[in-house]
PDB file of N, CA and C in Angstrom:
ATOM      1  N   UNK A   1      12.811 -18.169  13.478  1.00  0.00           N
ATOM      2  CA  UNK A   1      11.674 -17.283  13.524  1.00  0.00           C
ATOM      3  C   UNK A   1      12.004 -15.946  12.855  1.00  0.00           C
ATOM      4  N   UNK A   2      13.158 -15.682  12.861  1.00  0.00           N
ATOM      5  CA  UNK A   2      13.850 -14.297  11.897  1.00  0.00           C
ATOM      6  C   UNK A   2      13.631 -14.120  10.863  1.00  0.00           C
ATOM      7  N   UNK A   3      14.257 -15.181   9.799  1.00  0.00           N
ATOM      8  CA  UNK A   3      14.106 -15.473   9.008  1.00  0.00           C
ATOM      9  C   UNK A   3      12.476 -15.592   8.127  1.00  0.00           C
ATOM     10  N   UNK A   4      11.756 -16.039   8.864  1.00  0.00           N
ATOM     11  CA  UNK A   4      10.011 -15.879   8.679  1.00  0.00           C
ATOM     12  C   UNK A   4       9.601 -14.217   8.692  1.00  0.00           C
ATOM     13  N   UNK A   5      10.235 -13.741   9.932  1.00  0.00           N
ATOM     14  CA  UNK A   5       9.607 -12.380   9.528  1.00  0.00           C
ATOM     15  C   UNK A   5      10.270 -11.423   8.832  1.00  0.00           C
ATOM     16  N   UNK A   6      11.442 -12.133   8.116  1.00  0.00           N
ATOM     17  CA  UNK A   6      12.063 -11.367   7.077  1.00  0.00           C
ATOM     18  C   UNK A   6      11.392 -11.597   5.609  1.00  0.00           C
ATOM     19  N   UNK A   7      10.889 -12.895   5.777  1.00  0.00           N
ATOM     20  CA  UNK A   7      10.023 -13.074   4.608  1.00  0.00           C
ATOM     21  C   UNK A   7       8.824 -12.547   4.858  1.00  0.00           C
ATOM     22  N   UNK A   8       8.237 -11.999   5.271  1.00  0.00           N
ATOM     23  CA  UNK A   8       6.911 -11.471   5.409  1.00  0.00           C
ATOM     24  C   UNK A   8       7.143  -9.815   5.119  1.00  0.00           C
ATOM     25  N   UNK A   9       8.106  -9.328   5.901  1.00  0.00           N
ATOM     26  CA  UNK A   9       8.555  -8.051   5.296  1.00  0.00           C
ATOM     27  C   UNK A   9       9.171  -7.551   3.821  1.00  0.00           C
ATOM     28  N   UNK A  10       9.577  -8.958   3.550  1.00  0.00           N
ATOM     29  CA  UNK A  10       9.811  -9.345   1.898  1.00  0.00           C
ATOM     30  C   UNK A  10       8.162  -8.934   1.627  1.00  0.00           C
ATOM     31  N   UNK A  11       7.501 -10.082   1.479  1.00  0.00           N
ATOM     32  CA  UNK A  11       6.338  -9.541   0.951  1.00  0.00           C
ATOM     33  C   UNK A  11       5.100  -8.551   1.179  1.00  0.00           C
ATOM     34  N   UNK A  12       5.369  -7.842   2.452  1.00  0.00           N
ATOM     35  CA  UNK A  12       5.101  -6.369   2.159  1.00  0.00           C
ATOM     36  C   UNK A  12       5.556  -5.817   1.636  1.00  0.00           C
ATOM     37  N   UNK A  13       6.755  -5.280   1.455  1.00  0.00           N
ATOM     38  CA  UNK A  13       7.303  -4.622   0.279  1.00  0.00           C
ATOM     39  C   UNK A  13       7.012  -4.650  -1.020  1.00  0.00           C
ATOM     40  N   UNK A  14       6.750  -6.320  -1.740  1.00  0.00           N
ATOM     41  CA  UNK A  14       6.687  -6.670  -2.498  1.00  0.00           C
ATOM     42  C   UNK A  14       4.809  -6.421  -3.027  1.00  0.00           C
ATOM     43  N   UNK A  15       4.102  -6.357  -2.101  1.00  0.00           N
ATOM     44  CA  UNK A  15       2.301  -5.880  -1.913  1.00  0.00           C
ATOM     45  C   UNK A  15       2.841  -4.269  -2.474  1.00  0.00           C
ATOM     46  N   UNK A  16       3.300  -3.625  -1.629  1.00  0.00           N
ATOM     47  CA  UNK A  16       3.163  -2.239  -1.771  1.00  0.00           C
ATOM     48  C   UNK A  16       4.389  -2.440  -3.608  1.00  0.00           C
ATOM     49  N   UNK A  17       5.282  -2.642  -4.090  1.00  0.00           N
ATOM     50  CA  UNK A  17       5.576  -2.494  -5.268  1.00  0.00           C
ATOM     51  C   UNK A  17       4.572  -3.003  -6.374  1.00  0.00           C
ATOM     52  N   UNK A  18       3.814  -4.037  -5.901  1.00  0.00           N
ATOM     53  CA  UNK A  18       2.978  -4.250  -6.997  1.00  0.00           C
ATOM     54  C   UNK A  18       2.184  -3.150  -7.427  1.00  0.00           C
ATOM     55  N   UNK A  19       2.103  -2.542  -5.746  1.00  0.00           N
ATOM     56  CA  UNK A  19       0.489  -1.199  -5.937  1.00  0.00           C
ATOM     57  C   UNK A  19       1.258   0.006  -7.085  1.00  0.00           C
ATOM     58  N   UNK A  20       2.261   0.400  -6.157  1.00  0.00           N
ATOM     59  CA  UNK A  20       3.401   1.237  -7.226  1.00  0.00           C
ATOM     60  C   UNK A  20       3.469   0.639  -8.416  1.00  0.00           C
ATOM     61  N   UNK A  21       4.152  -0.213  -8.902  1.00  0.00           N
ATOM     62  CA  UNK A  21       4.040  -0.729 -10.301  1.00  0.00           C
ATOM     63  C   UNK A  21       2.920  -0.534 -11.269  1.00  0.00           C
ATOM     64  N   UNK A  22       1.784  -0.985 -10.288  1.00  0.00           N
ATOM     65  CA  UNK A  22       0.818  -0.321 -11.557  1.00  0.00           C
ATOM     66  C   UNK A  22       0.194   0.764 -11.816  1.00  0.00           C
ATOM     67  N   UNK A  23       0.562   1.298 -10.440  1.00  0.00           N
ATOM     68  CA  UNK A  23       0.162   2.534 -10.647  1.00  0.00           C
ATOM     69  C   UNK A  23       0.703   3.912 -11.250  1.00  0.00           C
ATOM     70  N   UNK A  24       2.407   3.167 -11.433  1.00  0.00           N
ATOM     71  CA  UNK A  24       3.278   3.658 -12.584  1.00  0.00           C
ATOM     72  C   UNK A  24       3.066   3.110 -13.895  1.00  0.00           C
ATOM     73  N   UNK A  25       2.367   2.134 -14.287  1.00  0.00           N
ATOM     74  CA  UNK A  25       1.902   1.906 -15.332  1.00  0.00           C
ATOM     75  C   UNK A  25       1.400   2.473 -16.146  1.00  0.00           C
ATOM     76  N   UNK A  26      -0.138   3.069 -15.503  1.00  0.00           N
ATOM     77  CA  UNK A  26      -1.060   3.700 -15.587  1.00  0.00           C
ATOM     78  C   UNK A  26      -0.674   4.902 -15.662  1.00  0.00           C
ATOM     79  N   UNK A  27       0.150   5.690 -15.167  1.00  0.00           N
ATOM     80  CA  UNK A  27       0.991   6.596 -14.974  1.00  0.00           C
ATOM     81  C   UNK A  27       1.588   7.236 -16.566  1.00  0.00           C
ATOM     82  N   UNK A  28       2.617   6.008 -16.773  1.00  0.00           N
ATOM     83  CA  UNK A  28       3.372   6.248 -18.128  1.00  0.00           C
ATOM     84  C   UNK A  28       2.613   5.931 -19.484  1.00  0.00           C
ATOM     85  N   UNK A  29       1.344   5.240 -19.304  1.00  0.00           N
ATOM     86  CA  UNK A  29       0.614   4.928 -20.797  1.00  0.00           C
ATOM     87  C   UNK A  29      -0.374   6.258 -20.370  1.00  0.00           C
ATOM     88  N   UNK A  30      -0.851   7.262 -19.304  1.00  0.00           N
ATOM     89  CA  UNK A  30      -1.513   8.220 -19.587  1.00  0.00           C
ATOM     90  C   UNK A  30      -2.897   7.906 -19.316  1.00  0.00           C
ATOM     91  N   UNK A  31      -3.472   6.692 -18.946  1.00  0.00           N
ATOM     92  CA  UNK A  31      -4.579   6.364 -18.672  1.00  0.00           C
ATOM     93  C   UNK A  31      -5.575   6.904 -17.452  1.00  0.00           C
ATOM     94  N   UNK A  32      -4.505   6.679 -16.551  1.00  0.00           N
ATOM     95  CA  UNK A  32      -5.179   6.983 -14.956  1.00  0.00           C
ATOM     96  C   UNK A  32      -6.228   6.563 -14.920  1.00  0.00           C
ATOM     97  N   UNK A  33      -6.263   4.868 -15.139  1.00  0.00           N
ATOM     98  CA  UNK A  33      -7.128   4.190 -14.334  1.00  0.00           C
ATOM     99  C   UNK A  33      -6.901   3.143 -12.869  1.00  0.00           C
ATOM    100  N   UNK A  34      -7.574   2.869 -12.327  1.00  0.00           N
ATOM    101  CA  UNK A  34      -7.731   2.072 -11.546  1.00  0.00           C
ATOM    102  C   UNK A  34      -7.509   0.674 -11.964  1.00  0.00           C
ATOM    103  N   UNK A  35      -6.612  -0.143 -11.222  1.00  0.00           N
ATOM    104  CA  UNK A  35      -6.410  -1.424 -11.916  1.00  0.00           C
ATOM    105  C   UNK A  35      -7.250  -2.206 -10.778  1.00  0.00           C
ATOM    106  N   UNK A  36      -7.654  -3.305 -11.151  1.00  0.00           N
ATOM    107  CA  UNK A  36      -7.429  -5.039 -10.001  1.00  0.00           C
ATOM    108  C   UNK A  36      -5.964  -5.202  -9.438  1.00  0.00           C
ATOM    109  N   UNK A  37      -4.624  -5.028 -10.008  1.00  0.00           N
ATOM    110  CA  UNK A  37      -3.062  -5.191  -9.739  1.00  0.00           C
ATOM    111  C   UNK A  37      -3.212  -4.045  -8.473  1.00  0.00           C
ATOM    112  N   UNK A  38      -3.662  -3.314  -8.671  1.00  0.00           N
ATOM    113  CA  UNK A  38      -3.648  -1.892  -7.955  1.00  0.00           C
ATOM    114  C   UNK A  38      -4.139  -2.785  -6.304  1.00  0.00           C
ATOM    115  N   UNK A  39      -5.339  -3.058  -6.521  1.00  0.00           N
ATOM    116  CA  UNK A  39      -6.488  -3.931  -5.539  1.00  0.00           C
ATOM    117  C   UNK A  39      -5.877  -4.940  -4.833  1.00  0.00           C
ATOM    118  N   UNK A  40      -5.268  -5.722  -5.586  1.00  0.00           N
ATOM    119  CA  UNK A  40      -4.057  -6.782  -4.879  1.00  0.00           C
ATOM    120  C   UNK A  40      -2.943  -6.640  -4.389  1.00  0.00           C
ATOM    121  N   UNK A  41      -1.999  -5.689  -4.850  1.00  0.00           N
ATOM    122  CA  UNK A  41      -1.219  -4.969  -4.113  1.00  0.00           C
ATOM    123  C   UNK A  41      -1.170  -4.454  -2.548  1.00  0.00           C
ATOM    124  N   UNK A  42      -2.537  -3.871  -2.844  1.00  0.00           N
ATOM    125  CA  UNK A  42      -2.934  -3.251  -1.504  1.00  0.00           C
ATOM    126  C   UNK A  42      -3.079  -4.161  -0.410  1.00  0.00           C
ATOM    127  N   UNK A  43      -4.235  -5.535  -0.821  1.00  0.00           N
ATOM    128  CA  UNK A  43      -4.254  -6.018   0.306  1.00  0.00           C
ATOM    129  C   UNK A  43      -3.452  -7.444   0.421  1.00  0.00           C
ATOM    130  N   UNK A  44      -2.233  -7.023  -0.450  1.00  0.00           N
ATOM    131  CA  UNK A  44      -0.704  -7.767   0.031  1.00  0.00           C
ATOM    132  C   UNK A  44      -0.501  -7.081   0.760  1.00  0.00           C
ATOM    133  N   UNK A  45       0.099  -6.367   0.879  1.00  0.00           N
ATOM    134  CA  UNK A  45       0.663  -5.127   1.667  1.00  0.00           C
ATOM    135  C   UNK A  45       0.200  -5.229   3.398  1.00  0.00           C
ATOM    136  N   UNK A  46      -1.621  -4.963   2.830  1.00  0.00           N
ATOM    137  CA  UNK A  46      -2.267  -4.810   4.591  1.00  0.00           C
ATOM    138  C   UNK A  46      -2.108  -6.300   5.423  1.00  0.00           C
ATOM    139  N   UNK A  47      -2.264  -7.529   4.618  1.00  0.00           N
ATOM    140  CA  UNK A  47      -2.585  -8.386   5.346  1.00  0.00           C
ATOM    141  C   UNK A  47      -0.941  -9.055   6.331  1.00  0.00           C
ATOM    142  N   UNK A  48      -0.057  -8.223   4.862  1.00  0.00           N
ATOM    143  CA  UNK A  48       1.227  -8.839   5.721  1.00  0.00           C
ATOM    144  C   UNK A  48       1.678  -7.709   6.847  1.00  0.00           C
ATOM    145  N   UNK A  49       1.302  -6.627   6.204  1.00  0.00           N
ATOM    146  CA  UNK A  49       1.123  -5.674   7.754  1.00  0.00           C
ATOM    147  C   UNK A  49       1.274  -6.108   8.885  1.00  0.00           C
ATOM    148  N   UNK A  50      -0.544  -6.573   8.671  1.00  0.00           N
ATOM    149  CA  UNK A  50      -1.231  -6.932  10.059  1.00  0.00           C
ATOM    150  C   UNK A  50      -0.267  -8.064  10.282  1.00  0.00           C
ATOM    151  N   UNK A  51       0.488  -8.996  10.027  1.00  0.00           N
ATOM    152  CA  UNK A  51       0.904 -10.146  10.333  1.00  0.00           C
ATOM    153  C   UNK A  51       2.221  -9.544  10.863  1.00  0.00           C
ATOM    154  N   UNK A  52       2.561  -8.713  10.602  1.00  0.00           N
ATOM    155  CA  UNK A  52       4.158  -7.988  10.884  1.00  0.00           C
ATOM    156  C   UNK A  52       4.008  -7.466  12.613  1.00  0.00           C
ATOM    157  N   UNK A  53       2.460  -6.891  12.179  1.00  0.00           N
ATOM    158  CA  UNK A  53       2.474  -5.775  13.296  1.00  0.00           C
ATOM    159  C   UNK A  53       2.016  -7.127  14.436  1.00  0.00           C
ATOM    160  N   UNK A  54       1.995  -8.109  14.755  1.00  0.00           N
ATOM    161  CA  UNK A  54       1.815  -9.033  15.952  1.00  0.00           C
ATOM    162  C   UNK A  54       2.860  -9.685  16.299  1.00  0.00           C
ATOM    163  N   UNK A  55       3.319  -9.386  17.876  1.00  0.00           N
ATOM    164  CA  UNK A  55       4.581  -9.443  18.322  1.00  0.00           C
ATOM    165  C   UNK A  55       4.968 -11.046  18.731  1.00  0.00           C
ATOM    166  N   UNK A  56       5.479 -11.382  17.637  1.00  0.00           N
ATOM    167  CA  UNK A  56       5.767 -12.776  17.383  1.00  0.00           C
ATOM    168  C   UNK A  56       7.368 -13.347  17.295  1.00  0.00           C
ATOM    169  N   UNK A  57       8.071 -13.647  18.773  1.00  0.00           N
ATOM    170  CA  UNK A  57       9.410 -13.750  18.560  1.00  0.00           C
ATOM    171  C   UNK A  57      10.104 -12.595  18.131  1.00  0.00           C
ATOM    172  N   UNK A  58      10.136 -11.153  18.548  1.00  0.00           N
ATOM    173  CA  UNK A  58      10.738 -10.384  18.518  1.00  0.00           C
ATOM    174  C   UNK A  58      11.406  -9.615  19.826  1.00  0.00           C
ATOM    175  N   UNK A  59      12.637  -9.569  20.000  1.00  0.00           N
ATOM    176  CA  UNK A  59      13.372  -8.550  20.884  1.00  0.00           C
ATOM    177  C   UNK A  59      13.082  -7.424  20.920  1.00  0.00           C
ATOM    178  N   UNK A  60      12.594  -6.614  22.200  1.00  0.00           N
ATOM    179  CA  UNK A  60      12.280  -5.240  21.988  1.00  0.00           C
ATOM    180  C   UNK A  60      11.143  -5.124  21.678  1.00  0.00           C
ATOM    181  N   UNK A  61      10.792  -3.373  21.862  1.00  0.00           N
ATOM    182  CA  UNK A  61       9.245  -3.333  21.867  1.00  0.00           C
ATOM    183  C   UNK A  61       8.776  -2.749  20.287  1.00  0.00           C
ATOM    184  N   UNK A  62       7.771  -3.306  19.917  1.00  0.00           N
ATOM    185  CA  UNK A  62       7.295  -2.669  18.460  1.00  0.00           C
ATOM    186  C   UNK A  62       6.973  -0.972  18.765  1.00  0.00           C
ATOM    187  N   UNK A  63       7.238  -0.204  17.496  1.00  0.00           N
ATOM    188  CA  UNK A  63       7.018   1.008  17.202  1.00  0.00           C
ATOM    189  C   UNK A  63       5.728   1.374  16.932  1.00  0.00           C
ATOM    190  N   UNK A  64       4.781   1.419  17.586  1.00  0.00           N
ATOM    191  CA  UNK A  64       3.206   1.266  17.669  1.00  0.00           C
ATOM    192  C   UNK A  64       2.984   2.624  17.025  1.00  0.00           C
ATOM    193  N   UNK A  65       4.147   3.787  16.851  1.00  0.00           N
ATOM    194  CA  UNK A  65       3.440   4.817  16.224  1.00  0.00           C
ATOM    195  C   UNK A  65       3.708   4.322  14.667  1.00  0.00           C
ATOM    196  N   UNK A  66       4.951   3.966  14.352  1.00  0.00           N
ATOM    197  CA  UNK A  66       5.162   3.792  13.058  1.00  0.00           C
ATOM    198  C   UNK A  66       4.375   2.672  12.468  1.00  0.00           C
ATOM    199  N   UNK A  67       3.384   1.533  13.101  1.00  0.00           N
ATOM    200  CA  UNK A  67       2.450   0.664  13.046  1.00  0.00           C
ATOM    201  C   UNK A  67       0.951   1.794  12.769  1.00  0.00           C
ATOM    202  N   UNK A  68       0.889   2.539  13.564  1.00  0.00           N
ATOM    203  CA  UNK A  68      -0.486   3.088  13.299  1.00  0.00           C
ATOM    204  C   UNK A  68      -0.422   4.044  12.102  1.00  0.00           C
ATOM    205  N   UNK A  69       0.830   4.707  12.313  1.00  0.00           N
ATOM    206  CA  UNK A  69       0.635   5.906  11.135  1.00  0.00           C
ATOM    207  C   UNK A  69       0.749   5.251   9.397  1.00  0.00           C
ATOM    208  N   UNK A  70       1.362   3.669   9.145  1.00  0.00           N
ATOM    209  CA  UNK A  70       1.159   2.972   8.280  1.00  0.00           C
ATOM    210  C   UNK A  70       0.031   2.479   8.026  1.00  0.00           C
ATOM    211  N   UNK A  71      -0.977   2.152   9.155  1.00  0.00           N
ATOM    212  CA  UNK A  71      -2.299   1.668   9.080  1.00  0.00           C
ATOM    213  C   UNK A  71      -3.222   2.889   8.417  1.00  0.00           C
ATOM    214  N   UNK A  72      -3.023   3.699   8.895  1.00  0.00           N
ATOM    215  CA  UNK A  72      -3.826   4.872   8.477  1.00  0.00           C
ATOM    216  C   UNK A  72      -3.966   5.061   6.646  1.00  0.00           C
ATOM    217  N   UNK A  73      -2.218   5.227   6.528  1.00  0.00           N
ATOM    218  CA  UNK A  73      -2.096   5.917   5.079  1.00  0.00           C
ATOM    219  C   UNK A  73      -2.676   4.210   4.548  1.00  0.00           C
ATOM    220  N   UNK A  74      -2.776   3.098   4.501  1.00  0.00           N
ATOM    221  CA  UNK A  74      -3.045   2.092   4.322  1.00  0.00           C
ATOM    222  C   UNK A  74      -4.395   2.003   3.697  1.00  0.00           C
ATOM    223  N   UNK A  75      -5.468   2.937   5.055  1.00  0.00           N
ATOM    224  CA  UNK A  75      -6.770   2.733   5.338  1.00  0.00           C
ATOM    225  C   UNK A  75      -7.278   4.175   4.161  1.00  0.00           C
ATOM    226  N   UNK A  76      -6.053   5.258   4.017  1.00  0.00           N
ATOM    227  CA  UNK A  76      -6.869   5.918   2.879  1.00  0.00           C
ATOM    228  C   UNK A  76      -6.579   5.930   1.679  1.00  0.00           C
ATOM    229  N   UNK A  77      -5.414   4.850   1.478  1.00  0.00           N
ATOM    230  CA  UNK A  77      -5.249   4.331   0.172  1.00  0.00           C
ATOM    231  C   UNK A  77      -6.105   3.531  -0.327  1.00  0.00           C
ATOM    232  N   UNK A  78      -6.681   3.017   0.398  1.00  0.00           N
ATOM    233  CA  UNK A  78      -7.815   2.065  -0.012  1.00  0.00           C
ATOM    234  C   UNK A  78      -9.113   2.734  -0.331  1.00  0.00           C
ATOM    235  N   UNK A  79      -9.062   3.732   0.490  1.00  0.00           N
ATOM    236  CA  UNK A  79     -10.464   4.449   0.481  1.00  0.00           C
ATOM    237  C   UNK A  79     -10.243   5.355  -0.538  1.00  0.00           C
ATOM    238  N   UNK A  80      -9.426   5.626  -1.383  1.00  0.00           N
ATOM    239  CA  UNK A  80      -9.146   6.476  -2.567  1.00  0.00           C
ATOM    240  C   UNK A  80      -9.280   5.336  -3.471  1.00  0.00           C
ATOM    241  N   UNK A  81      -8.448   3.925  -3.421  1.00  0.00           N
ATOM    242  CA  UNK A  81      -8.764   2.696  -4.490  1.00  0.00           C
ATOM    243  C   UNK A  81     -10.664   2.672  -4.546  1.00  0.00           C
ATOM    244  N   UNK A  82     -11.104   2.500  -3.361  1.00  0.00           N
ATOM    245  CA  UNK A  82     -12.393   2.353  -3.957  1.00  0.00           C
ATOM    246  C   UNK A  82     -13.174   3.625  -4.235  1.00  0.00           C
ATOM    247  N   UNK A  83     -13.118   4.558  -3.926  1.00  0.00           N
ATOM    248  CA  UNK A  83     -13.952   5.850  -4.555  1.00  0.00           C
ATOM    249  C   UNK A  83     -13.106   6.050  -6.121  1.00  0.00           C
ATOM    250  N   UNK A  84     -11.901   6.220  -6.018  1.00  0.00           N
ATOM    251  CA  UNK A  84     -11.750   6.152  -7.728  1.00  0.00           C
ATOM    252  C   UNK A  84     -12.214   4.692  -8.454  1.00  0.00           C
ATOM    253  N   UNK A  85     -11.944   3.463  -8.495  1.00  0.00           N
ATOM    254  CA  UNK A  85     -12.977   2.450  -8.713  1.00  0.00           C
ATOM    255  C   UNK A  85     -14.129   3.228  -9.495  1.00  0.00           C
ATOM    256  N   UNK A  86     -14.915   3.534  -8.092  1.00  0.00           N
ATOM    257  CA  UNK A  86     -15.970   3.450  -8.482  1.00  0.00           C
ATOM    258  C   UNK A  86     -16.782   4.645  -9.355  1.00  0.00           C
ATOM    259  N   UNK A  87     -16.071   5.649  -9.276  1.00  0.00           N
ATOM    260  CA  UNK A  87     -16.292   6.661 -10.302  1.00  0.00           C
ATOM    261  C   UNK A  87     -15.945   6.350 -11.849  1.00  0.00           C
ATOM    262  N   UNK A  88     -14.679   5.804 -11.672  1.00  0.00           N
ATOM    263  CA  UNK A  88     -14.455   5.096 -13.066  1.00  0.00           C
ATOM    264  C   UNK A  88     -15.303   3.889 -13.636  1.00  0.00           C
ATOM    265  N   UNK A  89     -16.277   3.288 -12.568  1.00  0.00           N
ATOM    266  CA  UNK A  89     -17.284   2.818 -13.663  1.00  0.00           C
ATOM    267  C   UNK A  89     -17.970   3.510 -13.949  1.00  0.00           C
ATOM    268  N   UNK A  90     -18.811   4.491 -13.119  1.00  0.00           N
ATOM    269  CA  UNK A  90     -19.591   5.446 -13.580  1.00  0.00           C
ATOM    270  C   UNK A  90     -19.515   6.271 -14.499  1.00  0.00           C
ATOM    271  N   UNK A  91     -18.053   6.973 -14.410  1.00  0.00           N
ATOM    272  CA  UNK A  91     -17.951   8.348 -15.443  1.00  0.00           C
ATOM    273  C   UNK A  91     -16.777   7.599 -16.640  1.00  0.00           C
ATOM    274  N   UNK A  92     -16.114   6.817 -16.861  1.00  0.00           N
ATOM    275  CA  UNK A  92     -14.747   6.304 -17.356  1.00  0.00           C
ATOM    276  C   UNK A  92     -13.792   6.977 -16.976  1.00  0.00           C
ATOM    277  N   UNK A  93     -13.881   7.605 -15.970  1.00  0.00           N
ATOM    278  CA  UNK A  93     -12.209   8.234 -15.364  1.00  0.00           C
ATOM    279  C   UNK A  93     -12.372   8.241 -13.994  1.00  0.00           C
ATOM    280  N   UNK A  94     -11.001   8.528 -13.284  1.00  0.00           N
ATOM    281  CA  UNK A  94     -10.882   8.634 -12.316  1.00  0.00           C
ATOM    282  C   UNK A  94     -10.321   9.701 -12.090  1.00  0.00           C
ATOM    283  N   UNK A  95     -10.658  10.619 -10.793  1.00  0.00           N
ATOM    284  CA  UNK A  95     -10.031  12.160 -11.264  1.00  0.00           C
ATOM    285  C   UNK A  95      -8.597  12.083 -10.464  1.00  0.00           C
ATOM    286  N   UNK A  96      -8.014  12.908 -11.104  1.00  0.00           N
ATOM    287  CA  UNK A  96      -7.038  13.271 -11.218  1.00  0.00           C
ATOM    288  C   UNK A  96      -5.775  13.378  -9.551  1.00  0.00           C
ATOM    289  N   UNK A  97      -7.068  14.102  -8.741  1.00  0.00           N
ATOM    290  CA  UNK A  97      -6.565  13.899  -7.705  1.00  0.00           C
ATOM    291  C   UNK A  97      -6.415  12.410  -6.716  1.00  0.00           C
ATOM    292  N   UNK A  98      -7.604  11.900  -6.639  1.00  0.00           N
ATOM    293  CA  UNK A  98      -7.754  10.119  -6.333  1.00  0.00           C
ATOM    294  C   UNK A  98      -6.733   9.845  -7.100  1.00  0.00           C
ATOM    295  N   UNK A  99      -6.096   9.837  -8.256  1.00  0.00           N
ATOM    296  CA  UNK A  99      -5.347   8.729  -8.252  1.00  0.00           C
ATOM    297  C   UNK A  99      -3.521   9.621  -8.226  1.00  0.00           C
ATOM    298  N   UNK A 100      -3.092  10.730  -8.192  1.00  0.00           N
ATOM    299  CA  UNK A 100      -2.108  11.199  -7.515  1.00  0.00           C
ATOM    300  C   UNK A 100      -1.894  10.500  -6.484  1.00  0.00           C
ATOM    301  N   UNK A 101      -3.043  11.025  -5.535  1.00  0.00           N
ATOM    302  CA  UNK A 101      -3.190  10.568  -3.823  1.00  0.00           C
ATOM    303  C   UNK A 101      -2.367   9.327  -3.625  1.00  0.00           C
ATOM    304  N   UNK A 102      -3.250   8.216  -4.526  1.00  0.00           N
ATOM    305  CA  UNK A 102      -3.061   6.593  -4.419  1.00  0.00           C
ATOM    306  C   UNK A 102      -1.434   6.799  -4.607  1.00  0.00           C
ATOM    307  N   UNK A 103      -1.016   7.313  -5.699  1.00  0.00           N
ATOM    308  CA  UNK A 103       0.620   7.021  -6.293  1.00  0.00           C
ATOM    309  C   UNK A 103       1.913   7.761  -4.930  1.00  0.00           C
ATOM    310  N   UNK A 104       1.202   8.496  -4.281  1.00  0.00           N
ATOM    311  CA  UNK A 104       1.818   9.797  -3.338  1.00  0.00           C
ATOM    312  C   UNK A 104       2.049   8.786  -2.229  1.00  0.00           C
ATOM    313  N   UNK A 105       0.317   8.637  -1.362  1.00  0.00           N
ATOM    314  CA  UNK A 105       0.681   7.974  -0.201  1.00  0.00           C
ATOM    315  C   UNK A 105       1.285   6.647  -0.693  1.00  0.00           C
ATOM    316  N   UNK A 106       1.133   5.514  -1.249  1.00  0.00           N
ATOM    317  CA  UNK A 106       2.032   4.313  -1.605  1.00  0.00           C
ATOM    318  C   UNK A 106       2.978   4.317  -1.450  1.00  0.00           C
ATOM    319  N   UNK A 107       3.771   5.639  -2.549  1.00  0.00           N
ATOM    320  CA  UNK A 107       5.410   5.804  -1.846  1.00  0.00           C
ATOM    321  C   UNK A 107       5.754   6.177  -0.895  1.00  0.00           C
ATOM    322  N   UNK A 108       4.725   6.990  -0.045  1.00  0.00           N
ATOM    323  CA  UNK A 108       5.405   7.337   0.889  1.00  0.00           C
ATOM    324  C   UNK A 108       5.070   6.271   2.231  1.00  0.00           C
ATOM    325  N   UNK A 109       3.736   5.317   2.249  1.00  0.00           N
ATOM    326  CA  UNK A 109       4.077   4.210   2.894  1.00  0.00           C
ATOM    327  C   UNK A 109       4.978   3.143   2.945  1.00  0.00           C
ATOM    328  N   UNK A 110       5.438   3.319   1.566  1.00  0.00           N
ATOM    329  CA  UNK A 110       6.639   2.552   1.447  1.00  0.00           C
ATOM    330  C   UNK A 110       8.144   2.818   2.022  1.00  0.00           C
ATOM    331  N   UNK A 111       8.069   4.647   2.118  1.00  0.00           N
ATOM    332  CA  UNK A 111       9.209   5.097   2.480  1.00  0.00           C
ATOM    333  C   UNK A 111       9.628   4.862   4.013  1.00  0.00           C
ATOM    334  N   UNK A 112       8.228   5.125   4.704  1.00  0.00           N
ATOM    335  CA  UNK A 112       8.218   4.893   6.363  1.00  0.00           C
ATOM    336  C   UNK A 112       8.403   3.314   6.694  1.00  0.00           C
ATOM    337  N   UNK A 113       7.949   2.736   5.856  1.00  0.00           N
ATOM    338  CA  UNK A 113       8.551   0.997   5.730  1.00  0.00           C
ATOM    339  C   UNK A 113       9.809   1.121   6.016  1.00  0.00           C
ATOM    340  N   UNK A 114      10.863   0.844   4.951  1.00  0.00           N
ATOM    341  CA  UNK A 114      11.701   1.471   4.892  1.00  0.00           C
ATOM    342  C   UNK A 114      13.084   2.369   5.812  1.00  0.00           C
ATOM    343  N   UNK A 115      12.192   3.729   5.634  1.00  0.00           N
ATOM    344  CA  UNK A 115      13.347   4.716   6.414  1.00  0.00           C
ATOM    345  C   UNK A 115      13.028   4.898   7.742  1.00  0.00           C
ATOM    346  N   UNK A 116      11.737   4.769   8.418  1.00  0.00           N
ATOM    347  CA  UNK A 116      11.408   5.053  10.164  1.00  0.00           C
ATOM    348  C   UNK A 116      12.062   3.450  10.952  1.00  0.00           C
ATOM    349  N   UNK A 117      12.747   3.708  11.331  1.00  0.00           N
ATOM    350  CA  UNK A 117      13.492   3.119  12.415  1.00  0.00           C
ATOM    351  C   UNK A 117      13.009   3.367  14.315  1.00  0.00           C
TER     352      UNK A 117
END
């Protein structure tokens, strides 16, 4: 059963690098757009979350703050994916700040992955 939720934490990690990846993409060609890679990333990331965050064969009690405060930055990464989205069909850009935000919180949901113990 370890082993399973080591692979699932594999592929959260691997959700949240996709989001990073393209959003360093976008980044280094100067575009600052919104991708679909961006979109899938994300809800790699949430769905293996949610699958992480249910106490399934684990010793000890889950960190319900470090579970919520990931859900959150989760819930306004998304909500920055779709308001930039959707400005960028409207206007062809996405401003400047929406998509910082997206590149900021990502790493740093990734970091509390990661470094909060």
């Amino acid at each position: 059963m370890e082993i399973l939720r080591h692979v699932v934490v594999l592929v959260h990690l691997v959700g949240f690098a996709i989001l990073f990846g393209a959003w360093v993409v976008e980044l280094v060609n100067g575009r600052h757009h919104i991708t679909r890679l961006m979109h899938w990333g994300l809800a790699i990331a949430g769905v293996a979350g949610l699958i992480l965050a249910a106490p399934w064969g684990i010793e000890g009690d889950l960190n319900y703050a470090k579970i919520g405060t990931k859900l959150v930055i989760l819930l306004i990464i998304g909500a920055l994916l779709g308001v930039g989205a959707a400005r960028q069909r409207k206007s062809g850009s996405v401003p400047p700040a929406i998509f910082w935000g997206i590149g900021i919180l990502t790493f740093a949901n990734a970091a509390i992955a990661v470094l909060w113990r």
